[in-house]
Protein backbone atom coordinates (compact mmCIF):
# COMPACT_ATOMS: atom_id res chain seq x y z
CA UNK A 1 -169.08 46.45 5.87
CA UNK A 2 -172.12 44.50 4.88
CA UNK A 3 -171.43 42.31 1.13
CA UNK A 4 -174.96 43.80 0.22
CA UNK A 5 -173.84 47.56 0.06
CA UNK A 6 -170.61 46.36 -1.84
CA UNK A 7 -173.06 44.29 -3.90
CA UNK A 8 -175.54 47.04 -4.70
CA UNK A 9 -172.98 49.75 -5.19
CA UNK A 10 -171.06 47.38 -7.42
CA UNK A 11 -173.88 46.65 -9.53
CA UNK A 12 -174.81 50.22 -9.92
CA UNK A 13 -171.39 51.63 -11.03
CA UNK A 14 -170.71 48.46 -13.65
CA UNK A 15 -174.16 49.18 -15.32
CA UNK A 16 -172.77 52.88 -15.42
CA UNK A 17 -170.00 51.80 -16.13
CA UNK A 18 -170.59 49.94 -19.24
CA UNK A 19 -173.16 52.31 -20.88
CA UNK A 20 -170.68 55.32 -20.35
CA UNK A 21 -167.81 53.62 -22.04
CA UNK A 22 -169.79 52.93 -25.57
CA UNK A 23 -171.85 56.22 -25.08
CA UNK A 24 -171.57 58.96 -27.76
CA UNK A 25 -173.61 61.59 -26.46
CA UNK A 26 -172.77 63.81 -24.13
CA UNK A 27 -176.06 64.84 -22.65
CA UNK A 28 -176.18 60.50 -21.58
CA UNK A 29 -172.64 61.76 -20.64
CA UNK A 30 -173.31 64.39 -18.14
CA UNK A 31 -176.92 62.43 -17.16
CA UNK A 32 -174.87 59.63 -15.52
CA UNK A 33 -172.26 61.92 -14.16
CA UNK A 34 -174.53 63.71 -12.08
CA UNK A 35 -176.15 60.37 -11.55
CA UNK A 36 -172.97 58.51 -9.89
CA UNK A 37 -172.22 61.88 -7.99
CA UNK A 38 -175.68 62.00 -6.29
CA UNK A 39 -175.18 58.46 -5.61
CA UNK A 40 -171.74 59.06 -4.25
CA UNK A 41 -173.18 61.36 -1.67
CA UNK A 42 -175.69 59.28 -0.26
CA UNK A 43 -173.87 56.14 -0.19
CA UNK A 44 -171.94 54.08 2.69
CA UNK A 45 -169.63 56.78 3.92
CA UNK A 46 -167.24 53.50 4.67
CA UNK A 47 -167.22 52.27 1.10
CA UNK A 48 -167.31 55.72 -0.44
CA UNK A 49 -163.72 56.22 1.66
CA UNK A 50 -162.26 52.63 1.15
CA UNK A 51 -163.06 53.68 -3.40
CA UNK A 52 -161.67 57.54 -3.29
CA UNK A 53 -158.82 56.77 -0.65
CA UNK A 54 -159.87 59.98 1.44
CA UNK A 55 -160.11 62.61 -1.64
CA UNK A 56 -163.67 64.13 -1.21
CA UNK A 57 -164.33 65.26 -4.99
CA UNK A 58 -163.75 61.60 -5.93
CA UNK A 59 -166.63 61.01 -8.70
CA UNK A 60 -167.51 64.53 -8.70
CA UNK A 61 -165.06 65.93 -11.27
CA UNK A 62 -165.32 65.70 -14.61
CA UNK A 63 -161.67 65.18 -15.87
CA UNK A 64 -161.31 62.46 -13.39
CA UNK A 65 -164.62 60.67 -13.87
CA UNK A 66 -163.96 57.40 -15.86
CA UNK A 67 -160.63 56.82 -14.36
CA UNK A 68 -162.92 57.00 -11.10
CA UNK A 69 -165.53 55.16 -11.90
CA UNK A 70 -163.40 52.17 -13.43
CA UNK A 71 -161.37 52.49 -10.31
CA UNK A 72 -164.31 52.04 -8.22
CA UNK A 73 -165.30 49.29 -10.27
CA UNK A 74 -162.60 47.28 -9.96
CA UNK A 75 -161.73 48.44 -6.36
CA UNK A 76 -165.67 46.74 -5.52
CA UNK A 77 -164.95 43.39 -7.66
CA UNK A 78 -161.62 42.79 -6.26
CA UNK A 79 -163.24 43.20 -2.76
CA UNK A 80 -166.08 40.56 -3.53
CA UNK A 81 -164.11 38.48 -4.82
CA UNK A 82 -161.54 38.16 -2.03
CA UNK A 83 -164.33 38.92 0.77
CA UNK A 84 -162.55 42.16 1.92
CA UNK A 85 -164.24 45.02 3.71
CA UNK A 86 -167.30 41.93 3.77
């Protein structure tokens, strides 16, 4: 997998990331839900399976979302860091 889809996925979800965790409204909320999802859909099919481990409504549902996204998060640094899936 090319560093540069890690890198631009990675940068996309931490920015997320960071302004979901402090948000307090949940119309910003739902905005960057939808947001990740759409991006989720049209991203590297290879990455999108090495973050959600095979399950398909990975970033898509709501309950599940920050645990997700933090996952993903992580799951991106860790492999930039050690040059896995580069």
């Amino acid at each position: 997998m090319d560093r540069s889809v890690i890198e631009q996925a990675y940068s996309f979800f931490h920015q997320k990331l960071k302004v979901y965790e402090h948000s307090i409204s949940e119309k910003e909320m739902d905005h960057i839900e939808d947001t990740i999802a759409s991006y989720a859909d049209a991203m590297s099919p290879s990455l999108f399976r090495e973050l959600s481990g095979g399950h398909s409504a990975f970033l898509h549902e709501h309950p599940m979302f920050l645990a997700d996204l933090r996952h993903s998060v992580a799951t991106m640094e860790a492999m930039l860091s050690s040059g896995t899936g580069v």
